[in-house]
PDB file of N, CA and C in Angstrom:
ATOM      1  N   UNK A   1      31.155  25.158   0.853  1.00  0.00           N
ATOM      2  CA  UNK A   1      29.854  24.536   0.754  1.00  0.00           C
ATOM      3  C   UNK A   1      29.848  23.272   1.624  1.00  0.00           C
ATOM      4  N   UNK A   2      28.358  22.793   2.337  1.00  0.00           N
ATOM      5  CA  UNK A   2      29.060  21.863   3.402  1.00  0.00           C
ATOM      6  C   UNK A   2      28.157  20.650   2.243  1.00  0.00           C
ATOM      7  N   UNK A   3      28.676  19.943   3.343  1.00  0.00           N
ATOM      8  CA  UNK A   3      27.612  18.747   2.411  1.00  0.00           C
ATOM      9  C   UNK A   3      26.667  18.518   3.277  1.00  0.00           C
ATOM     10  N   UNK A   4      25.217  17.813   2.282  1.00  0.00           N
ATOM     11  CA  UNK A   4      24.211  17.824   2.819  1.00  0.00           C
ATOM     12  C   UNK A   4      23.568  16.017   3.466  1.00  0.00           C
ATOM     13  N   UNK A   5      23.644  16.297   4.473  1.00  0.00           N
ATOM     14  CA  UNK A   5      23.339  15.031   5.100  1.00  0.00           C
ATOM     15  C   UNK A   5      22.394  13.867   3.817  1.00  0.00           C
ATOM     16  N   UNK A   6      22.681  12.789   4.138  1.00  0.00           N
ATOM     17  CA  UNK A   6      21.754  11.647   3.531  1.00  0.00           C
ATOM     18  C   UNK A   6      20.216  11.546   3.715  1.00  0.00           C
ATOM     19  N   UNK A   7      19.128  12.074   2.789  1.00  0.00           N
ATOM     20  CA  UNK A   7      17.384  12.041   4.258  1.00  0.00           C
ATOM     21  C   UNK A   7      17.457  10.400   4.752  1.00  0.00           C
ATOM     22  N   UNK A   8      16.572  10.701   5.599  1.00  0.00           N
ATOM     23  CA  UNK A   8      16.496   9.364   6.125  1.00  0.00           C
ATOM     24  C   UNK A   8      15.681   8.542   5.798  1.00  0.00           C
ATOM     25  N   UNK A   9      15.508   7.418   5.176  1.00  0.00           N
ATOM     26  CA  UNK A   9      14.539   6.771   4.914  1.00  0.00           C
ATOM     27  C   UNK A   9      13.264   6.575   4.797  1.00  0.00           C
ATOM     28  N   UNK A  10      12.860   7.411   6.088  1.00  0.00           N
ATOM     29  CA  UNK A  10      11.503   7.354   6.475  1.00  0.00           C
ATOM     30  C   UNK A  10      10.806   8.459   5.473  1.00  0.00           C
ATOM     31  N   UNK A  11      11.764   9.761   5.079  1.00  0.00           N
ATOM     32  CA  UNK A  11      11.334  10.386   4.300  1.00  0.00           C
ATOM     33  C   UNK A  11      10.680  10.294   2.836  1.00  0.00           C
ATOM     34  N   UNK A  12      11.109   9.150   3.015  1.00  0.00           N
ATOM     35  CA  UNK A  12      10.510   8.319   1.103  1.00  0.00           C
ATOM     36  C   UNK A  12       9.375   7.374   1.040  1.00  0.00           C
ATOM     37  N   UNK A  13       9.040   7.060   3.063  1.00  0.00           N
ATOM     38  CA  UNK A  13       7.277   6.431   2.930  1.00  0.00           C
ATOM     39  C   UNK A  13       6.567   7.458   2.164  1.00  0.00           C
ATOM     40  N   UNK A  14       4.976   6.775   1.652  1.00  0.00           N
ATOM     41  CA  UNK A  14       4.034   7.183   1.107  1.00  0.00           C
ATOM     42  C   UNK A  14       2.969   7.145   1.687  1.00  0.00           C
ATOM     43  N   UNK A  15       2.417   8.332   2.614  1.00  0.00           N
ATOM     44  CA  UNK A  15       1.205   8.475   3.518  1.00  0.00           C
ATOM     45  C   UNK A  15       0.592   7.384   2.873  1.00  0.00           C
ATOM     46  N   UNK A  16      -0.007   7.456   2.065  1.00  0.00           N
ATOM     47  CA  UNK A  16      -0.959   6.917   1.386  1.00  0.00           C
ATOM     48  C   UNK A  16      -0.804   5.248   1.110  1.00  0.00           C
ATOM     49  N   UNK A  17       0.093   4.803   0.426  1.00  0.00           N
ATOM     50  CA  UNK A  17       0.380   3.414   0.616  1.00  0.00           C
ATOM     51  C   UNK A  17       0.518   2.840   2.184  1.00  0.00           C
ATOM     52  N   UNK A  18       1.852   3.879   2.760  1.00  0.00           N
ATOM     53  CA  UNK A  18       2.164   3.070   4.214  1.00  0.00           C
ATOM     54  C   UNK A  18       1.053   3.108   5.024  1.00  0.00           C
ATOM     55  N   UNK A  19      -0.265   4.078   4.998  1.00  0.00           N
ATOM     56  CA  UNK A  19      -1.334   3.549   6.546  1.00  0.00           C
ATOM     57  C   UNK A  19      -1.140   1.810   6.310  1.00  0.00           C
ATOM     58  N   UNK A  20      -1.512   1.189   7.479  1.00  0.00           N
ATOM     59  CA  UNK A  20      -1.332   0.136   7.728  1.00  0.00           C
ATOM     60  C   UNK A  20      -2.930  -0.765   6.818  1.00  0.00           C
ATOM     61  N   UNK A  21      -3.607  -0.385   6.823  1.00  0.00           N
ATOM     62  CA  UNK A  21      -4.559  -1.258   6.290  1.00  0.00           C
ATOM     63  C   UNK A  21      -4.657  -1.152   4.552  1.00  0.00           C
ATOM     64  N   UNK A  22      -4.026   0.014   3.600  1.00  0.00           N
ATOM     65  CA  UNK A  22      -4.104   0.357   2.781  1.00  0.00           C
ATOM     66  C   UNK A  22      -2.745  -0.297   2.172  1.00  0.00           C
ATOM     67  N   UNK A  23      -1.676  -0.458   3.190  1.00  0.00           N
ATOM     68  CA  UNK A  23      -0.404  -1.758   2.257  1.00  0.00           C
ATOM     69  C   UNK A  23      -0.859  -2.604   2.758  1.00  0.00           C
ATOM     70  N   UNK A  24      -1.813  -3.193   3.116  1.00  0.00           N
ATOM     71  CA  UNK A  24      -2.441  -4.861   3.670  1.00  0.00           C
ATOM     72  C   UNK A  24      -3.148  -4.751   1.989  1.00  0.00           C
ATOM     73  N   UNK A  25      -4.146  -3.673   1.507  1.00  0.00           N
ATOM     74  CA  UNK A  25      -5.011  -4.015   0.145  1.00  0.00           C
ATOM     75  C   UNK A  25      -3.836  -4.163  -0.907  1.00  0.00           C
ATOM     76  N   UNK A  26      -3.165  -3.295  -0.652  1.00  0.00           N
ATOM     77  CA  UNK A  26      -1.950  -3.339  -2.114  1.00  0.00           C
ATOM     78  C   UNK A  26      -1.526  -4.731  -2.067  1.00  0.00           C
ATOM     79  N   UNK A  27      -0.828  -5.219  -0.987  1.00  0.00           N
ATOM     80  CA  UNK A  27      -0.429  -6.781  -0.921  1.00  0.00           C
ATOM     81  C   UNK A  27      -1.060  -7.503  -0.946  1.00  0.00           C
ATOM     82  N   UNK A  28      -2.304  -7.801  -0.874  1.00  0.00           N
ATOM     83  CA  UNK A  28      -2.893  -8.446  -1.223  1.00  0.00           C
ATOM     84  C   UNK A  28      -3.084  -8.454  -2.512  1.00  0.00           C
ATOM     85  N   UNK A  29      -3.665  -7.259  -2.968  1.00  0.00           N
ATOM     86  CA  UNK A  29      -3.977  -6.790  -4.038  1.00  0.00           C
ATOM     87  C   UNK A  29      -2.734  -7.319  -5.702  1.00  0.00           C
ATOM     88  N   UNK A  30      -1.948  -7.531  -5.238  1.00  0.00           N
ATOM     89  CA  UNK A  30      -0.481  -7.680  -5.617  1.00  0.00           C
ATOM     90  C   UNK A  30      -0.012  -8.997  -5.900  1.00  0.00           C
ATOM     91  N   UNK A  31      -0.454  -9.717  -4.730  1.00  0.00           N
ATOM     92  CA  UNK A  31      -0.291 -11.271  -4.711  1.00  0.00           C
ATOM     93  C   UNK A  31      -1.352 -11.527  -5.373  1.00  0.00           C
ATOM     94  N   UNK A  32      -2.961 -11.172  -5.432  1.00  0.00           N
ATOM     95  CA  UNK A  32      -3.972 -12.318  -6.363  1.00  0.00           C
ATOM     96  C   UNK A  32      -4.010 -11.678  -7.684  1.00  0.00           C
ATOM     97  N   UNK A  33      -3.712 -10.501  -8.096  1.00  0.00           N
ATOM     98  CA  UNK A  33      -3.715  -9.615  -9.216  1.00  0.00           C
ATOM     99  C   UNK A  33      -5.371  -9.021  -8.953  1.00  0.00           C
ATOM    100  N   UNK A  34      -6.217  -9.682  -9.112  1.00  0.00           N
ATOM    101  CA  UNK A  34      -7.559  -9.593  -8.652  1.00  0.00           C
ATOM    102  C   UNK A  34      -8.281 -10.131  -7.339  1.00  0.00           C
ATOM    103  N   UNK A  35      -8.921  -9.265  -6.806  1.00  0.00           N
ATOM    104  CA  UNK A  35      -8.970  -9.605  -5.500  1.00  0.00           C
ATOM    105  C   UNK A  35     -10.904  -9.261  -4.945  1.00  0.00           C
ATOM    106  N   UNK A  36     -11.735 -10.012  -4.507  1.00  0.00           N
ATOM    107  CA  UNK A  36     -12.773  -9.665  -4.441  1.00  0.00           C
ATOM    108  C   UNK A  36     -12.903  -9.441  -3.010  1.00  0.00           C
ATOM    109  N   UNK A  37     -13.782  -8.055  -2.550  1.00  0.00           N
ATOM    110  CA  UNK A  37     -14.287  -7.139  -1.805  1.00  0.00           C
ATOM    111  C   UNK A  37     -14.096  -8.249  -0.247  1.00  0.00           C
ATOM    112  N   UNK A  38     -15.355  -8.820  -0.297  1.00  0.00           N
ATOM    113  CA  UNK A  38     -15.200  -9.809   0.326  1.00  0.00           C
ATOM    114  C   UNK A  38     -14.387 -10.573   1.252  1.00  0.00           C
ATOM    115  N   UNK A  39     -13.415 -11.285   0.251  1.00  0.00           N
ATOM    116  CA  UNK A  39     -12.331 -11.719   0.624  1.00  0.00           C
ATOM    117  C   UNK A  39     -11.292 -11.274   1.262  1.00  0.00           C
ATOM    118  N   UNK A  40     -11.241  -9.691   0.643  1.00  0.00           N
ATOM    119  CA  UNK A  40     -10.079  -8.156   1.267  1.00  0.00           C
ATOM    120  C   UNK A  40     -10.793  -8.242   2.777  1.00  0.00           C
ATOM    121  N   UNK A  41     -11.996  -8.089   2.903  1.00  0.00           N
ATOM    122  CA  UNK A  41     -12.679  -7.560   3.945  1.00  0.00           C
ATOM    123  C   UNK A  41     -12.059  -8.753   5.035  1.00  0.00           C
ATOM    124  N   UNK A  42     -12.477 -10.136   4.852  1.00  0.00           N
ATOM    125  CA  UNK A  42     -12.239 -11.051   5.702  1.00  0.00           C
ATOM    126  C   UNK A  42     -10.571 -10.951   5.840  1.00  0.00           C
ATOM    127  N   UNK A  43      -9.901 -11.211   5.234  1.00  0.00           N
ATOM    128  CA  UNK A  43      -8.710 -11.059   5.049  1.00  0.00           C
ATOM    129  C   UNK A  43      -7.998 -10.398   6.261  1.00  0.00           C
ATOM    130  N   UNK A  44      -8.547  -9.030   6.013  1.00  0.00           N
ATOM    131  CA  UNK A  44      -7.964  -8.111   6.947  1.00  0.00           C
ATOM    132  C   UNK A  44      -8.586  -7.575   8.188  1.00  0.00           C
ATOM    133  N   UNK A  45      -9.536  -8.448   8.010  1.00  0.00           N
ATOM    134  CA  UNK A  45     -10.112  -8.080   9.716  1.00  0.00           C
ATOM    135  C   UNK A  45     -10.976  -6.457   9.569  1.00  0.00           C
ATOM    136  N   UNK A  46     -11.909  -6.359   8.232  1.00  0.00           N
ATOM    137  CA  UNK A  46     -12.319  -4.835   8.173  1.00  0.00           C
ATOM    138  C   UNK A  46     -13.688  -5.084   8.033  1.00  0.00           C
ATOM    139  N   UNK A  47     -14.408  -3.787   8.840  1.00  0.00           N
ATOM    140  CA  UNK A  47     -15.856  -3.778   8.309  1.00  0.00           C
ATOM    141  C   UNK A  47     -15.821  -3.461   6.802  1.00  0.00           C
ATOM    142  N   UNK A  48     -16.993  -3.542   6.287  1.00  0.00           N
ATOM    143  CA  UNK A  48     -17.461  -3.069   5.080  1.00  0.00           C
ATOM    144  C   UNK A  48     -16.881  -1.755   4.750  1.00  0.00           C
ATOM    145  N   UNK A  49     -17.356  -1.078   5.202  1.00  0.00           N
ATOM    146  CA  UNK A  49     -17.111   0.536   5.596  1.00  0.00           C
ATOM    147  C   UNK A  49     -16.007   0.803   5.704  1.00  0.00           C
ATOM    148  N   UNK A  50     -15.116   0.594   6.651  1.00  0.00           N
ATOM    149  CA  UNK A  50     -13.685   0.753   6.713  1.00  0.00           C
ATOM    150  C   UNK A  50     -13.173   0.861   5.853  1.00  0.00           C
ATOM    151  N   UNK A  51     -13.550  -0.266   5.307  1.00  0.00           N
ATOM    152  CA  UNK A  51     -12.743  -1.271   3.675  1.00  0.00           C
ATOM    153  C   UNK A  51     -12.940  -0.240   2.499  1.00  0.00           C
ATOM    154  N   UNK A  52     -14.491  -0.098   2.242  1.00  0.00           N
ATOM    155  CA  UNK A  52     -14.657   0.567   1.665  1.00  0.00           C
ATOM    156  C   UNK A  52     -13.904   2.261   1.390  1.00  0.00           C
ATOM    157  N   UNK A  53     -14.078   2.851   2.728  1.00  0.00           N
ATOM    158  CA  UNK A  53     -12.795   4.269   2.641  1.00  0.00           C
ATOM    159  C   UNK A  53     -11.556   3.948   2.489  1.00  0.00           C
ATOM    160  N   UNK A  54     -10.803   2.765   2.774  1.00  0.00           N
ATOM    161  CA  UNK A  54      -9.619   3.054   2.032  1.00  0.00           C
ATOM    162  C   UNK A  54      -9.829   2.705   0.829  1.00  0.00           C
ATOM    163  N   UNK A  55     -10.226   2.164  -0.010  1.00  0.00           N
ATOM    164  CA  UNK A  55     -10.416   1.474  -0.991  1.00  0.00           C
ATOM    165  C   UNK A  55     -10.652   2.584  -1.761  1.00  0.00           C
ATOM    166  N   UNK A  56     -11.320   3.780  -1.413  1.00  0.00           N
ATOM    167  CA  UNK A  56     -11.423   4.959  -1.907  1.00  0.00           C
ATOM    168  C   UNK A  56     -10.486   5.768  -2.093  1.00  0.00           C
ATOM    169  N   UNK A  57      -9.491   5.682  -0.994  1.00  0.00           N
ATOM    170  CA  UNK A  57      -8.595   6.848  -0.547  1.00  0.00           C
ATOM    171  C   UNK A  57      -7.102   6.271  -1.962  1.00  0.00           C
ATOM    172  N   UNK A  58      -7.754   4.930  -2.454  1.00  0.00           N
ATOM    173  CA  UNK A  58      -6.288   4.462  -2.964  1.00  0.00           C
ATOM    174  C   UNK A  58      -7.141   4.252  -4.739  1.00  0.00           C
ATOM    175  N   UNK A  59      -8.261   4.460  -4.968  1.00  0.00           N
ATOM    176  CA  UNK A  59      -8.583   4.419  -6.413  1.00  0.00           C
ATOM    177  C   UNK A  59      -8.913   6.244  -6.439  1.00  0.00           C
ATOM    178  N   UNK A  60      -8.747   6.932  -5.604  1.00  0.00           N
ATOM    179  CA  UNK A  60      -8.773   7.977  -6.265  1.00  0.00           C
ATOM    180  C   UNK A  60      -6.915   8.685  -6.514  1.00  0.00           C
ATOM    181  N   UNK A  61      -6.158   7.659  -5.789  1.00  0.00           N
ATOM    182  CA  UNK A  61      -4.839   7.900  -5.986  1.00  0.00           C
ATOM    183  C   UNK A  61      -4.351   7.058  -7.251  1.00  0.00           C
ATOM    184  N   UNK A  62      -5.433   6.465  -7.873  1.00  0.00           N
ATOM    185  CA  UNK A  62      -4.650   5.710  -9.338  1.00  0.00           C
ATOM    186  C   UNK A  62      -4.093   4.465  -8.718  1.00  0.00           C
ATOM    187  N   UNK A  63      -3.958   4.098  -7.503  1.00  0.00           N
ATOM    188  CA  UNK A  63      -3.382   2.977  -7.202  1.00  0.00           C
ATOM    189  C   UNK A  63      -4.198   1.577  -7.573  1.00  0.00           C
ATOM    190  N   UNK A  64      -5.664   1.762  -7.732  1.00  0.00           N
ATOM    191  CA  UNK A  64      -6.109   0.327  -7.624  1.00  0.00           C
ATOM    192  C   UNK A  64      -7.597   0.353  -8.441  1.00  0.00           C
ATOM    193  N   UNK A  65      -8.185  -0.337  -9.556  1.00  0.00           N
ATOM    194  CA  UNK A  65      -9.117   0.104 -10.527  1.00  0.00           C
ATOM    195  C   UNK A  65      -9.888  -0.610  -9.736  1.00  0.00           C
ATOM    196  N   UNK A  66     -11.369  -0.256  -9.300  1.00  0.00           N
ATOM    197  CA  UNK A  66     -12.399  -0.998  -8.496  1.00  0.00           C
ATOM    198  C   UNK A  66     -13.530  -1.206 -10.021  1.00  0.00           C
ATOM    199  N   UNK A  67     -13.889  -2.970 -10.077  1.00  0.00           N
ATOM    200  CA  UNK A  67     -15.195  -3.819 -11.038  1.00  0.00           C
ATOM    201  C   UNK A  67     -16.045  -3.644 -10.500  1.00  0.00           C
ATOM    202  N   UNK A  68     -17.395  -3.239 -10.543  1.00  0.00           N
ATOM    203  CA  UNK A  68     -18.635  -3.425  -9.945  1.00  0.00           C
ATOM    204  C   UNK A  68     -19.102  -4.630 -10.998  1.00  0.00           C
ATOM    205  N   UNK A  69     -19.756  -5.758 -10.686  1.00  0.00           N
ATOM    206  CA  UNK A  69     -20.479  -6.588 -11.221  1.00  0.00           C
ATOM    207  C   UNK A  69     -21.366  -7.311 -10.745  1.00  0.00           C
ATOM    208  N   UNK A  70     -21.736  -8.869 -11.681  1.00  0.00           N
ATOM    209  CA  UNK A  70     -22.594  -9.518 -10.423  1.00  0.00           C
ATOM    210  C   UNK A  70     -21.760 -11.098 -10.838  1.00  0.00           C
ATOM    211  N   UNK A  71     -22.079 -11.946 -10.093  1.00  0.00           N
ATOM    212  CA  UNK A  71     -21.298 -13.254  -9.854  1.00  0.00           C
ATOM    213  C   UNK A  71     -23.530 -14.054  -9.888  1.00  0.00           C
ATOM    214  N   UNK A  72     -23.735 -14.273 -10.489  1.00  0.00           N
ATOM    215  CA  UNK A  72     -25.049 -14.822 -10.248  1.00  0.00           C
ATOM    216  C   UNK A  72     -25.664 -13.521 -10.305  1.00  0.00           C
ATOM    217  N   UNK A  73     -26.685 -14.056  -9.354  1.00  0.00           N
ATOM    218  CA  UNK A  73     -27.880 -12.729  -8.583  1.00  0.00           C
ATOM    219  C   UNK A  73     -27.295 -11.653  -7.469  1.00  0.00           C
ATOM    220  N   UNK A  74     -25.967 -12.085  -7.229  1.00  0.00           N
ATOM    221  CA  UNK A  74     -25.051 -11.311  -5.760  1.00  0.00           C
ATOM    222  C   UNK A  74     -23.982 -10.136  -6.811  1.00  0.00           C
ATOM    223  N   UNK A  75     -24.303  -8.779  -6.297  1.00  0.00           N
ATOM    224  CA  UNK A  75     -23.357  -7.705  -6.445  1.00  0.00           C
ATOM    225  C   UNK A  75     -22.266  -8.114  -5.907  1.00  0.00           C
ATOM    226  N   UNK A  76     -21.049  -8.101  -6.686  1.00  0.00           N
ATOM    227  CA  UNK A  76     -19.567  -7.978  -6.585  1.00  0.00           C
ATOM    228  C   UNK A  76     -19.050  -6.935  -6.744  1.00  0.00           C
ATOM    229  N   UNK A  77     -17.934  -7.061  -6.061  1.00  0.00           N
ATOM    230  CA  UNK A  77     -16.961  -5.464  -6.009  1.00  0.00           C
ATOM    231  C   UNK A  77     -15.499  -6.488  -6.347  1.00  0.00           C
ATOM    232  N   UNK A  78     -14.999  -5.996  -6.977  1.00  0.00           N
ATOM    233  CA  UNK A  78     -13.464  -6.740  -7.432  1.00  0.00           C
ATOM    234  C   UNK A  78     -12.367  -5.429  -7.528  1.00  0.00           C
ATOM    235  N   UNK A  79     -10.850  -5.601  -7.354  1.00  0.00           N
ATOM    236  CA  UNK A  79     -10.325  -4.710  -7.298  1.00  0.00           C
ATOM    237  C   UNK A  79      -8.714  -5.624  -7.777  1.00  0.00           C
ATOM    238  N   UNK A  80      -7.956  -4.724  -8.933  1.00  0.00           N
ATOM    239  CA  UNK A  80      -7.272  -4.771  -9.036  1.00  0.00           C
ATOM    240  C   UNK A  80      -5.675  -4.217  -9.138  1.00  0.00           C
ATOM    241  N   UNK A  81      -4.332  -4.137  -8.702  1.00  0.00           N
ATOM    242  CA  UNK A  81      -3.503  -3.299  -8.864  1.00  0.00           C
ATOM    243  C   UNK A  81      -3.558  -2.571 -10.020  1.00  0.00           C
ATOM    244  N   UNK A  82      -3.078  -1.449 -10.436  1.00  0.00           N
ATOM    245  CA  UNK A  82      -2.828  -0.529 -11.710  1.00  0.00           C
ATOM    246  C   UNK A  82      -1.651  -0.742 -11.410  1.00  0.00           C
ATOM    247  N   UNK A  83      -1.025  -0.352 -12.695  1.00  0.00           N
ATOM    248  CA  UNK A  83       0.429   0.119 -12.953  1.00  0.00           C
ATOM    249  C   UNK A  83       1.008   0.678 -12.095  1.00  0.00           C
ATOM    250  N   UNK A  84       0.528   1.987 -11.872  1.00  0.00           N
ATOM    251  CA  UNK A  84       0.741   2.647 -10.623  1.00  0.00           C
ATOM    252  C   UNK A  84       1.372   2.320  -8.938  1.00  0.00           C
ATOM    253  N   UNK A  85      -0.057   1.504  -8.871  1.00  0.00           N
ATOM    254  CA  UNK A  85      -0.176   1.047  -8.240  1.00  0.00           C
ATOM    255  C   UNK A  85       0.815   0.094  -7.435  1.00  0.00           C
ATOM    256  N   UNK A  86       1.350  -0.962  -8.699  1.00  0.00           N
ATOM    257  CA  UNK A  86       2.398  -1.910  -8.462  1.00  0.00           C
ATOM    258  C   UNK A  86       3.542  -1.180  -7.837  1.00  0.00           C
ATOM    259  N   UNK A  87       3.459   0.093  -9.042  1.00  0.00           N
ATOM    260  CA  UNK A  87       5.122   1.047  -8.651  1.00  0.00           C
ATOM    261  C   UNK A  87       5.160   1.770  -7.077  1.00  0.00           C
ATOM    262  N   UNK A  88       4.136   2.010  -6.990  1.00  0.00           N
ATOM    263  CA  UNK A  88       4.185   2.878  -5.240  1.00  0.00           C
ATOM    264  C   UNK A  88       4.083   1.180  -4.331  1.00  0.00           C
ATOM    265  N   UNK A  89       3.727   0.566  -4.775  1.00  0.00           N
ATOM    266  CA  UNK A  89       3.892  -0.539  -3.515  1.00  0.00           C
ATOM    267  C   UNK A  89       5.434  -1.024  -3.566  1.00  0.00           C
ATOM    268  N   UNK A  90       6.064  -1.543  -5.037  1.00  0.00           N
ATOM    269  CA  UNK A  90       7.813  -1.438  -4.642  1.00  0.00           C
ATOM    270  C   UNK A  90       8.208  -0.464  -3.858  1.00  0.00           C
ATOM    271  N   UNK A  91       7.783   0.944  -4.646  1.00  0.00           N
ATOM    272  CA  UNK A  91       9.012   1.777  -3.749  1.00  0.00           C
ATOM    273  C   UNK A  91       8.461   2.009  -2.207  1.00  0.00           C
ATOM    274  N   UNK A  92       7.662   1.834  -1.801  1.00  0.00           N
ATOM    275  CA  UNK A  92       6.998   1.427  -0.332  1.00  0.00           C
ATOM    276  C   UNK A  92       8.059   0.469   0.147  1.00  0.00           C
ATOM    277  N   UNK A  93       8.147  -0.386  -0.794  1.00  0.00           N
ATOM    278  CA  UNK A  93       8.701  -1.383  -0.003  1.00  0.00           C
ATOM    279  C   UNK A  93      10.598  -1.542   0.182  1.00  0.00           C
ATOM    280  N   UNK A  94      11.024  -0.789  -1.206  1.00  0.00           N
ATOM    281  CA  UNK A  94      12.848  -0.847  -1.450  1.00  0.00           C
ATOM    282  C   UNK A  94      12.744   0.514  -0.019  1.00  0.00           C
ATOM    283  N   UNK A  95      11.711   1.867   0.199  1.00  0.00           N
ATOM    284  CA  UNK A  95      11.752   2.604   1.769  1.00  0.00           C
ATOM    285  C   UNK A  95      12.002   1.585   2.687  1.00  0.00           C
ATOM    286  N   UNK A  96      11.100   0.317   3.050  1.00  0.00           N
ATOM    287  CA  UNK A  96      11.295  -0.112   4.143  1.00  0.00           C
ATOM    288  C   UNK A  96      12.423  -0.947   3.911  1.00  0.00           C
ATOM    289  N   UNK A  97      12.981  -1.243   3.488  1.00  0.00           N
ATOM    290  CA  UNK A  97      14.448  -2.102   2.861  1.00  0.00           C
ATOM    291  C   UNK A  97      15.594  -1.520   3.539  1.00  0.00           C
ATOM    292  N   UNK A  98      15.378   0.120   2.809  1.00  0.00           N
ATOM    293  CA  UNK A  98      16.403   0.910   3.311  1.00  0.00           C
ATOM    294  C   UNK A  98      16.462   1.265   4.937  1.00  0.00           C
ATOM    295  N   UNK A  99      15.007   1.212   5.330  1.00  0.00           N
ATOM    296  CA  UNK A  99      14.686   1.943   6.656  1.00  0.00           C
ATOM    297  C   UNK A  99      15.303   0.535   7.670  1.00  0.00           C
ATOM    298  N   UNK A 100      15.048  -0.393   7.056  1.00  0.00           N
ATOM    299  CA  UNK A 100      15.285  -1.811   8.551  1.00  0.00           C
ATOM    300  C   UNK A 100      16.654  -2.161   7.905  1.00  0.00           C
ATOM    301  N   UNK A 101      17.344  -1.968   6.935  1.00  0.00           N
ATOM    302  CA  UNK A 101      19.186  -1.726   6.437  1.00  0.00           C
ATOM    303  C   UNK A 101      19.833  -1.147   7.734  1.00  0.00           C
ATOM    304  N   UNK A 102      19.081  -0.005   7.710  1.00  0.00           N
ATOM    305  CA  UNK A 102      20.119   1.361   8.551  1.00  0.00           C
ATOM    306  C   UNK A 102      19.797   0.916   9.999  1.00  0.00           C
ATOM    307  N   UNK A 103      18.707   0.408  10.237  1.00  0.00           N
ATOM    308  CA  UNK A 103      18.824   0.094  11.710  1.00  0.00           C
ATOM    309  C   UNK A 103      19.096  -1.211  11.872  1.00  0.00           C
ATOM    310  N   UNK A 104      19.520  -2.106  11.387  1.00  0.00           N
ATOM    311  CA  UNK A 104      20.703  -3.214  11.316  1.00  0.00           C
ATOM    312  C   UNK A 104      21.720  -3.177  11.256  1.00  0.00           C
ATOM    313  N   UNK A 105      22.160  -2.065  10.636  1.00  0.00           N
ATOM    314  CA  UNK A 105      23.809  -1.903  10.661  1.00  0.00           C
ATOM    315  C   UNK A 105      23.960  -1.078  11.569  1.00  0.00           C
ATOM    316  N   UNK A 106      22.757  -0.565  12.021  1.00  0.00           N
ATOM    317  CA  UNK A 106      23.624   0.137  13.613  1.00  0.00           C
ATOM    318  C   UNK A 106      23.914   1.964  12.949  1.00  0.00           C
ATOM    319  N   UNK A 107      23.508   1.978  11.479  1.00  0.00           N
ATOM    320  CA  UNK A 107      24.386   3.116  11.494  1.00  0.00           C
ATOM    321  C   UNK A 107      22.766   4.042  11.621  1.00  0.00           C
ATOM    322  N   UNK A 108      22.971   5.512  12.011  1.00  0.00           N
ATOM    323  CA  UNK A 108      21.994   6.486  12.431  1.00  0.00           C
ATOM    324  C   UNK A 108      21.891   7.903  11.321  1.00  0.00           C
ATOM    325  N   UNK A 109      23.010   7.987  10.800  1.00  0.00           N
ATOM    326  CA  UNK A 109      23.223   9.335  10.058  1.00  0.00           C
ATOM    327  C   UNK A 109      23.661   9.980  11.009  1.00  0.00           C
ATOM    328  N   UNK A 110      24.329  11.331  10.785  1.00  0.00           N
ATOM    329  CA  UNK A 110      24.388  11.608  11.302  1.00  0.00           C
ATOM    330  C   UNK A 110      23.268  12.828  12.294  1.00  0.00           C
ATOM    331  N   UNK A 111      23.313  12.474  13.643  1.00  0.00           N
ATOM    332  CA  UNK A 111      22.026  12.943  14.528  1.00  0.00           C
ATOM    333  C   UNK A 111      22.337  14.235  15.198  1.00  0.00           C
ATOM    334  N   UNK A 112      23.792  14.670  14.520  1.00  0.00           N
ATOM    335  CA  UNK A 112      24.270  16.046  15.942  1.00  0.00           C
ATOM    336  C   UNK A 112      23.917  17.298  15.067  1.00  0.00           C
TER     337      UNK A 112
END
């Protein structure tokens, strides 16, 4: 029986967390616990719209509970991590730990 190579790191990103603008909401999301629409939007340099589809693509994954309310007379949108949520952004992040480890130490797995 041979043995079976180590996967490589990259194999344990999460489409879904790693797109680049969708771990910008989690971290954010992460650091204020609550985070208003708004603020995400400016934050990250997103239209409305943009913002809005990921924002979708990650509360229909359980990652992030979206408030509709009002602050005065002005509609608010507020968004906070879930449980979930918290857990796919660690292991997002112990992946990239492992992934910038292995290419610091130089080592590759083996590639032959």
């Amino acid at each position: 029986m041979t043995e079976q190579p180590e996967q490589h790191p990259a194999i344990g990103l999460d489409d879904v967390v790693h797109q680049r603008v969708r771990l910008g909401i989690l971290t954010v999301a992460h650091q204020a616990r609550r985070v208003e629409f708004g603020f995400l939007r400016t934050a990250l340099g997103l239209t409305a719209g943009n913002l809005s589809q990921h924002l979708t693509v990650l509360e229909k994954a359980g990652l992030i509970a979206v408030e509709k309310g009002y602050e005065g007379r002005r509609a608010r949108t507020w968004l906070t991590l879930t449980p979930a949520g918290d857990r796919a952004l660690q292991d997002e992040v112990a992946q990239l730990k492992r992934l910038i480890q292995q290419i610091e130490s130089g080592s590759s797995g083996s590639a032959s």
